[in-house]
Every structure is written in structure tokens, then in C-alpha cells.
N, C-alpha and C. Protein backbone atom coordinates (compact mmCIF):
# COMPACT_ATOMS: atom_id res chain seq x y z
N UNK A 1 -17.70 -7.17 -18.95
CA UNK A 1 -16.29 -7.14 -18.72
C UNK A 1 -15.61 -6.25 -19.77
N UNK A 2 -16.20 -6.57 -20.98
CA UNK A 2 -15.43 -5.42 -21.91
C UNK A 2 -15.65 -3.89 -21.67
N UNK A 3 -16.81 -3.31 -21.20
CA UNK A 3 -16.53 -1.99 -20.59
C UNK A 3 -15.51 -1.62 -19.79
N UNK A 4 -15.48 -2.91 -18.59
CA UNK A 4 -14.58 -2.57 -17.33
C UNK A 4 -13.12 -2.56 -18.24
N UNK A 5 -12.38 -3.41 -18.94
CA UNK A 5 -12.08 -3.33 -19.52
C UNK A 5 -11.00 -1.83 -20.63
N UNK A 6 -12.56 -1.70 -21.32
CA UNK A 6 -12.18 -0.52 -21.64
C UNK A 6 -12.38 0.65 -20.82
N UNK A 7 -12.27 0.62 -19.64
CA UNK A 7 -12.28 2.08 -19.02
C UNK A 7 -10.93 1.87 -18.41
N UNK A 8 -10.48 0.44 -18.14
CA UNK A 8 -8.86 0.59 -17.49
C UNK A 8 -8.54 0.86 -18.46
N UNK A 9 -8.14 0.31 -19.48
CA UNK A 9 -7.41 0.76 -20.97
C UNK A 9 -7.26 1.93 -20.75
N UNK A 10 -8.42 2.42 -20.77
CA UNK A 10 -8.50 4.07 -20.77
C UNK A 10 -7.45 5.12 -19.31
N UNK A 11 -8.19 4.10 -18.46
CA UNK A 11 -7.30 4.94 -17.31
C UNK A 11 -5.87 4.44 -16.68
N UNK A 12 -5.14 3.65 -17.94
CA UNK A 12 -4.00 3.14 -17.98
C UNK A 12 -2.86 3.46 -19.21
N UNK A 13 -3.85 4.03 -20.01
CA UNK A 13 -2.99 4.22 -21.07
C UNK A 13 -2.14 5.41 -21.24
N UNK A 14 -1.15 5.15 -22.08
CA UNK A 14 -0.48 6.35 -21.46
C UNK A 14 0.08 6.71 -22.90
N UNK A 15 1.23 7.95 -22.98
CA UNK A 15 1.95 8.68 -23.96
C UNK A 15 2.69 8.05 -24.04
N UNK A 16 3.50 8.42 -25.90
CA UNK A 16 4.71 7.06 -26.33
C UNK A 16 6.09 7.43 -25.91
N UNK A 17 7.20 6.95 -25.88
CA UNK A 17 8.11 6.76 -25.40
C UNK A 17 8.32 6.29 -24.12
N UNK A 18 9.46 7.23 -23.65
CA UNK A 18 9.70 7.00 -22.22
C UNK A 18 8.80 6.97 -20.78
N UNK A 19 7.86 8.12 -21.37
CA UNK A 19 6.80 8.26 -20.48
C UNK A 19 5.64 7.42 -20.64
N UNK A 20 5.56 6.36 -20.92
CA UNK A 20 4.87 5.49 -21.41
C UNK A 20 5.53 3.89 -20.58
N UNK A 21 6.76 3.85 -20.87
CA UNK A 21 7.57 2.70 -20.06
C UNK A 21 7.97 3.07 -18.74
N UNK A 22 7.76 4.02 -18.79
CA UNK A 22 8.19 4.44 -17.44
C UNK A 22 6.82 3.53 -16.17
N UNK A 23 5.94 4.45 -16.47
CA UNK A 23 4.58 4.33 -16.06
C UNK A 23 4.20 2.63 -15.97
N UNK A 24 4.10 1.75 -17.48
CA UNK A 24 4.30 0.20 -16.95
C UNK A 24 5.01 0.20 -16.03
N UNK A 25 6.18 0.69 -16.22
CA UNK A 25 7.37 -0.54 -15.24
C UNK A 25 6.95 -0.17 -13.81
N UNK A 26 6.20 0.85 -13.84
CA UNK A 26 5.91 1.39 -12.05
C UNK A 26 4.44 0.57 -12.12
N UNK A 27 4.01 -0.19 -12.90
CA UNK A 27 3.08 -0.99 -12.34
C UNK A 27 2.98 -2.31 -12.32
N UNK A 28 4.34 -2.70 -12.65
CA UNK A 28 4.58 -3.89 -12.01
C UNK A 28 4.85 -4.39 -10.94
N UNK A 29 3.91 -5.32 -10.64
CA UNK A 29 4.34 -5.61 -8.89
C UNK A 29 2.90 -4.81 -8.06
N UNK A 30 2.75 -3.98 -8.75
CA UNK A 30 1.60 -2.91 -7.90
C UNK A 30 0.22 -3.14 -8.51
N UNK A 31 -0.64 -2.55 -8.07
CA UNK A 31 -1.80 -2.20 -8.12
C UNK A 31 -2.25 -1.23 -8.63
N UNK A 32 -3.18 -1.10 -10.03
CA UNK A 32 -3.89 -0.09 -10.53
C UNK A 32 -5.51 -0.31 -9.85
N UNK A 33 -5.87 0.53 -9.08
CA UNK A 33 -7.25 0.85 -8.78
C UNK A 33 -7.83 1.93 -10.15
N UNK A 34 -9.04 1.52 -10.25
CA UNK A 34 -9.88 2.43 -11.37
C UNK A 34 -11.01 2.28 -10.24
N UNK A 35 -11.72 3.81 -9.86
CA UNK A 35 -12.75 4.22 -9.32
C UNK A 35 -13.85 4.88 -10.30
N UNK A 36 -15.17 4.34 -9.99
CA UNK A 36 -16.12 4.99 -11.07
C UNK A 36 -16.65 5.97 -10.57
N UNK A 37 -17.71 6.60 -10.88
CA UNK A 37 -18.27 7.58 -10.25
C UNK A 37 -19.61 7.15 -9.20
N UNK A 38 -19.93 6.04 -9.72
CA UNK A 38 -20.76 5.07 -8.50
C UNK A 38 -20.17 4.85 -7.54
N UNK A 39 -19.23 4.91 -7.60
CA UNK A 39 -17.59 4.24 -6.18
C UNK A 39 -17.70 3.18 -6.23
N UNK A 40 -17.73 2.16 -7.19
CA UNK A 40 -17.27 0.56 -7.37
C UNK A 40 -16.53 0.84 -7.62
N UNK A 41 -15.09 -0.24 -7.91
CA UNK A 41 -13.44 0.00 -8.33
C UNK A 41 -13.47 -1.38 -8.85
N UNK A 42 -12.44 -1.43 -9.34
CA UNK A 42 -12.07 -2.52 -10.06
C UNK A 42 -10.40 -2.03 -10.05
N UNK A 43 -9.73 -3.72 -9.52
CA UNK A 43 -8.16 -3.73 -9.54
C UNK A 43 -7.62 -4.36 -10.58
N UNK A 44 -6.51 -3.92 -11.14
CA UNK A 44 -5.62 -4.56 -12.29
C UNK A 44 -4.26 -4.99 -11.48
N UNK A 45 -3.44 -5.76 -12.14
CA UNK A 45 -2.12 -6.11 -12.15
C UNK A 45 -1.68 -6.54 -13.37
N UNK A 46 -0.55 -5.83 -13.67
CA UNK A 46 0.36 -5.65 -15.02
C UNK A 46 1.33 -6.56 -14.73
N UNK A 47 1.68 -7.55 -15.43
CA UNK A 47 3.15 -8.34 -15.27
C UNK A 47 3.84 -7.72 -16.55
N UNK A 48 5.46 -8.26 -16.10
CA UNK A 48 6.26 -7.62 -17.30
C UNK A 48 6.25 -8.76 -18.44
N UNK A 49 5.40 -9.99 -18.38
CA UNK A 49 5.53 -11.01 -19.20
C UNK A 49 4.16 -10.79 -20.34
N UNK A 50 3.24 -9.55 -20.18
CA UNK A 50 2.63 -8.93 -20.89
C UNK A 50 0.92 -9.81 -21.04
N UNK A 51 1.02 -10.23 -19.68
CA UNK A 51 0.01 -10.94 -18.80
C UNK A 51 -0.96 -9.88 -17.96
N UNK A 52 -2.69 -9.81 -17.57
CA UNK A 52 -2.80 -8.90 -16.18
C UNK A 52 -4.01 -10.05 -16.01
N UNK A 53 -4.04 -9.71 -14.60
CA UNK A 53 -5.13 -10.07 -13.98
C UNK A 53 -5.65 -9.13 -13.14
N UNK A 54 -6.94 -9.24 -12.24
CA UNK A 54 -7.42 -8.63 -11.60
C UNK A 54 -8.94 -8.67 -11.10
N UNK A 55 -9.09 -7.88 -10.28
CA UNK A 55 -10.47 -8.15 -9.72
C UNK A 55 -11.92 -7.06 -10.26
N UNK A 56 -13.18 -7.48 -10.99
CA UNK A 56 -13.54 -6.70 -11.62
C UNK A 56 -14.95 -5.74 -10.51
N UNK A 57 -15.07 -4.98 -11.06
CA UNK A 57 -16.84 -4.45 -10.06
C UNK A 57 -17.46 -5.64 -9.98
N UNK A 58 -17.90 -5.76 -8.31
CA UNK A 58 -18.16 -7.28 -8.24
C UNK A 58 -17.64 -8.42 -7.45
N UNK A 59 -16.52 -8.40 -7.72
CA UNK A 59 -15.89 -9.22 -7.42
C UNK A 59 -15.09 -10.48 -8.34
N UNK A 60 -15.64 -10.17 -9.78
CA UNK A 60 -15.51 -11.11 -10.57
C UNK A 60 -14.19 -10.97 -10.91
N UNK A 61 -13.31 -12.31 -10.78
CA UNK A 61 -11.77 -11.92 -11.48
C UNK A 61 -11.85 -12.20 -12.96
N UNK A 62 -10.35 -11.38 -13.27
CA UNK A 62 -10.22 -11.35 -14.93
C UNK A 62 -8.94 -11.60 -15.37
N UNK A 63 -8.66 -11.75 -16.49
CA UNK A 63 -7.46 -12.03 -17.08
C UNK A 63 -7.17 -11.73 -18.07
N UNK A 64 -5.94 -11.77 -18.72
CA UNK A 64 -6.03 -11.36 -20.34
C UNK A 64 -4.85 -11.28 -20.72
N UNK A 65 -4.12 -10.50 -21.51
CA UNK A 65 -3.16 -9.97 -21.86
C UNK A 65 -3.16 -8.56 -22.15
N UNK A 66 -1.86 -7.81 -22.24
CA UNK A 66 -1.80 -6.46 -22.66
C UNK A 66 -0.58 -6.25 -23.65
N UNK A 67 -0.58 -5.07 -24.37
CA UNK A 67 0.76 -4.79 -25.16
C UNK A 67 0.58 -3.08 -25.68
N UNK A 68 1.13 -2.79 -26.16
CA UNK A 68 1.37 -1.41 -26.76
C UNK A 68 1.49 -0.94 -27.74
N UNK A 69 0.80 0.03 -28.91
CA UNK A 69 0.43 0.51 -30.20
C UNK A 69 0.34 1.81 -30.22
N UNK A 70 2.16 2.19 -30.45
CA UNK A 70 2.49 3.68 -30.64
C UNK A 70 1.94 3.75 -28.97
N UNK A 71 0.82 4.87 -28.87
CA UNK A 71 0.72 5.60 -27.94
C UNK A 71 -0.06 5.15 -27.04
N UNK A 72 -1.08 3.79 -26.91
CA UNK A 72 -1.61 3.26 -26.62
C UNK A 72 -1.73 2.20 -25.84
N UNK A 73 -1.82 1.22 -24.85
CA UNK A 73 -2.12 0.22 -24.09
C UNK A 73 -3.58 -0.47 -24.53
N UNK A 74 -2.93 -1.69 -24.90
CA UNK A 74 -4.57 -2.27 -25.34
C UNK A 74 -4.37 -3.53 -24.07
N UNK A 75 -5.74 -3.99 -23.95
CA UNK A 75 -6.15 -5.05 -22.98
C UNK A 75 -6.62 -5.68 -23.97
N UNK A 76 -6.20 -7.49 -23.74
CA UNK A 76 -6.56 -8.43 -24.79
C UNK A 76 -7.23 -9.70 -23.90
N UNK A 77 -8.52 -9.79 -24.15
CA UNK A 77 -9.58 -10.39 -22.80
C UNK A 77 -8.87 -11.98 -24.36
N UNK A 78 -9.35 -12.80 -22.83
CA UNK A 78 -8.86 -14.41 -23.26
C UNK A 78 -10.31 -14.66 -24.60
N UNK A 79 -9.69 -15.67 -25.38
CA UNK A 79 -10.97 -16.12 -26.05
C UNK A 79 -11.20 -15.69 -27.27
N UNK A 80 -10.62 -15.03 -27.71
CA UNK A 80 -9.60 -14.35 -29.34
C UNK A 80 -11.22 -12.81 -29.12
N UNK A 81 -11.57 -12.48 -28.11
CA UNK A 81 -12.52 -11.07 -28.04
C UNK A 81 -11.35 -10.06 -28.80
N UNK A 82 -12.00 -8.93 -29.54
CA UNK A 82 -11.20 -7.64 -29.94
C UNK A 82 -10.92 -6.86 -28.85
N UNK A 83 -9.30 -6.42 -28.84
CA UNK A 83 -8.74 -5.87 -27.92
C UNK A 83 -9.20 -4.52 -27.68
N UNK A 84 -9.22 -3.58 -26.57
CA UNK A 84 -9.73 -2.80 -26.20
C UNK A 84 -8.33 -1.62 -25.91
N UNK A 85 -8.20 -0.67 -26.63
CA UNK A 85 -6.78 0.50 -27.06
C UNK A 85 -7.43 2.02 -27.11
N UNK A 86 -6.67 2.24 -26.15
CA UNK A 86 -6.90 3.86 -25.08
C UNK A 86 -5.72 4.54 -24.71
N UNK A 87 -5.97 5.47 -24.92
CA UNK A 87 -5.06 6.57 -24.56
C UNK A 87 -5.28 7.16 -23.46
N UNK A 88 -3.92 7.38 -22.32
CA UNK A 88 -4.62 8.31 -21.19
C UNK A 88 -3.57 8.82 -20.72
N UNK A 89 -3.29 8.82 -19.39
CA UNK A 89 -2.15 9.55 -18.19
C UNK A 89 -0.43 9.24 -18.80
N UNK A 90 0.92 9.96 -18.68
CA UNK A 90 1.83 9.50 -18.87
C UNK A 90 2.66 9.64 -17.17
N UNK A 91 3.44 9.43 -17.47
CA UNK A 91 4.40 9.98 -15.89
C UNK A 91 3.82 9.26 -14.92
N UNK A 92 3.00 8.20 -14.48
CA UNK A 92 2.47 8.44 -13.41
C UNK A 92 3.28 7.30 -12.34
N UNK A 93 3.64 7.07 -11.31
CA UNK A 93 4.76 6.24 -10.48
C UNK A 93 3.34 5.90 -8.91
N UNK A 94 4.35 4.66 -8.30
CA UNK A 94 3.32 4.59 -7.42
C UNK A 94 3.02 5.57 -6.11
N UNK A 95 1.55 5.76 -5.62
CA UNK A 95 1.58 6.70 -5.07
C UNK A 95 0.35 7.65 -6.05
N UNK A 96 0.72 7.75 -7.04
CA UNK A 96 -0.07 8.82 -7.78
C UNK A 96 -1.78 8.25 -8.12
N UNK A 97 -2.75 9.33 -8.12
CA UNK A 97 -3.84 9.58 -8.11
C UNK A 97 -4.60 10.53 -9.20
N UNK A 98 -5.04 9.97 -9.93
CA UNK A 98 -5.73 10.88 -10.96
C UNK A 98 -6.78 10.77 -11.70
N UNK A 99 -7.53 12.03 -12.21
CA UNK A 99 -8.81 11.97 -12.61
C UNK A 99 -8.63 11.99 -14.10
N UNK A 100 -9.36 11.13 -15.11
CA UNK A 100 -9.50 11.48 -16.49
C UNK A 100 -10.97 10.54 -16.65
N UNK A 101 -11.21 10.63 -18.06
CA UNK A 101 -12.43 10.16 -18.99
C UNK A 101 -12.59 8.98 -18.69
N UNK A 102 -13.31 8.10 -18.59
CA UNK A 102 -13.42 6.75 -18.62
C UNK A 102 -13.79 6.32 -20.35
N UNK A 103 -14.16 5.21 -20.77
CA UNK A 103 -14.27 5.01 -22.20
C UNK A 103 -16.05 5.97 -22.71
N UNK A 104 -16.62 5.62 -21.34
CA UNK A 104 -17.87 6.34 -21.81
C UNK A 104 -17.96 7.47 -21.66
N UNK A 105 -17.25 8.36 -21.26
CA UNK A 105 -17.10 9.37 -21.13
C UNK A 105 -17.30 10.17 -19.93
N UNK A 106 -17.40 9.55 -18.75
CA UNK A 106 -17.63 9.72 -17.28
C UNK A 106 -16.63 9.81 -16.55
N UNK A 107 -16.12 10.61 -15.70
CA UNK A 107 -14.70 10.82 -15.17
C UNK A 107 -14.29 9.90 -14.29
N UNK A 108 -13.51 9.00 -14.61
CA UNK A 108 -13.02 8.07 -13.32
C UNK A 108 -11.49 8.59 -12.79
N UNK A 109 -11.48 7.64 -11.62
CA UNK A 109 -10.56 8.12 -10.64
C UNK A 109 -9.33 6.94 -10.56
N UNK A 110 -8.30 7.26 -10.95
CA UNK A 110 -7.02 6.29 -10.89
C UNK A 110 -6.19 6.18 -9.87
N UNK A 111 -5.67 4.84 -9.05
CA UNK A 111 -4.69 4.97 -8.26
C UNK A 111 -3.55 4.34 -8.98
N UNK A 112 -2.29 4.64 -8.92
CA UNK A 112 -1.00 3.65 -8.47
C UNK A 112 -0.94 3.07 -7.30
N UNK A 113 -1.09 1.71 -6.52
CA UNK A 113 -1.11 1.84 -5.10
C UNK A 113 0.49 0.45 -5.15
N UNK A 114 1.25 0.63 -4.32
CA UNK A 114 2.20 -0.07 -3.90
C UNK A 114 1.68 -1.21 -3.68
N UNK A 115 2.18 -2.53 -4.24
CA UNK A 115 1.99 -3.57 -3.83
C UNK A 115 0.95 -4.65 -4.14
N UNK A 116 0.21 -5.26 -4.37
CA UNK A 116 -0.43 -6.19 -5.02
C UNK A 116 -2.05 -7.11 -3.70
């Protein structure tokens, strides 16, 4: 779980300021898909109460918390585990689709998708 983990981190995290809040607030309510290069996915959901859950490769659900460090989005798995803090996409609203690094260094594939 901590890979899966750190590859959303990764393909969630975003640039500081505005373009950074922007991007949460468009994923609240919605759906982050992370696609690997195997084509398993794994879904997130961001609440604004700084809560996510979601469904992992598998099928296995997850939970945790999240928050923000400068430029960063960290995922905080239940159970006092060390949080997992990545940098990635800014701007992105729902609808949008994009390719970057995963934590291991393998290109994964990001959705915004409307809705939960």
C-alpha cells in the first residue's frame, strides 16, 4: 500500500500557491484515477476535511489522511506509518488527463474524473 500510495502522492501533487488549491478543490467530490503501466488503476477521493479514501490495485480499499508542505501533498496511511510527500501536476480541473513519473520512476497516467 505504501507504493500505491506513493505513486498517487506523486501523481497528485502539485505546485504551491494557487495552482496547488486550485487543483484540490477540483478534487473534491471527484475522482482521481492513477493508471500504471501494467493498466491496473487505483482510485482516490480527497475530502476538504483533509480525509481520502479509495480503492487500491486489487480491489483493496484505503484510507488515511492528506495535507500540504510548501509544494507538496503528502498521504498519511492510518497507524502513525511515515507520510508519503511528492511533487507533481499543477492546474489540473476535472476532465483533465495526464502523464508524469510515478514514485519509481515509471510513467503513470492521471485522470480528474467527475464524480465519485
Amino acid at each position: 500500500m505504501k507504493k500505491i500510495l506513493a505513486a498517487t502522492a506523486l501523481a497528485f501533487a502539485l505546485s504551491a500557491g494557487a495552482a496547488f488549491a486550485d487543483t484540490m478543490q477540483n478534487a473534491f467530490g471527484n475522482t482521481v484515477v492513477v493508471t500504471y503501466a501494467s493498466g491496473s488503476s487505483a482510485q482516490y477521493h480527497f475530502n476538504e476535511d483533509g480525509t481520502f479514501t479509495g480503492v487500491a490495485v486489487g480491489g483493496t480499499g484505503m484510507r488515511g489522511r492528506w495535507a500540504t508542505e510548501g509544494e507538496q501533498l503528502c498521504l498519511i496511511p492510518p497507524g502513525g506509518q511515515a507520510p508519503t510527500c511528492l511533487q507533481i501536476a499543477a492546474d489540473k480541473s476535472v476532465g483533465d488527463t495526464w502523464t508524469q513519473a510515478g514514485s519509481d520512476g515509471s510513467e503513470i497516467t492521471v485522470t480528474l474524473q467527475a464524480g465519485r
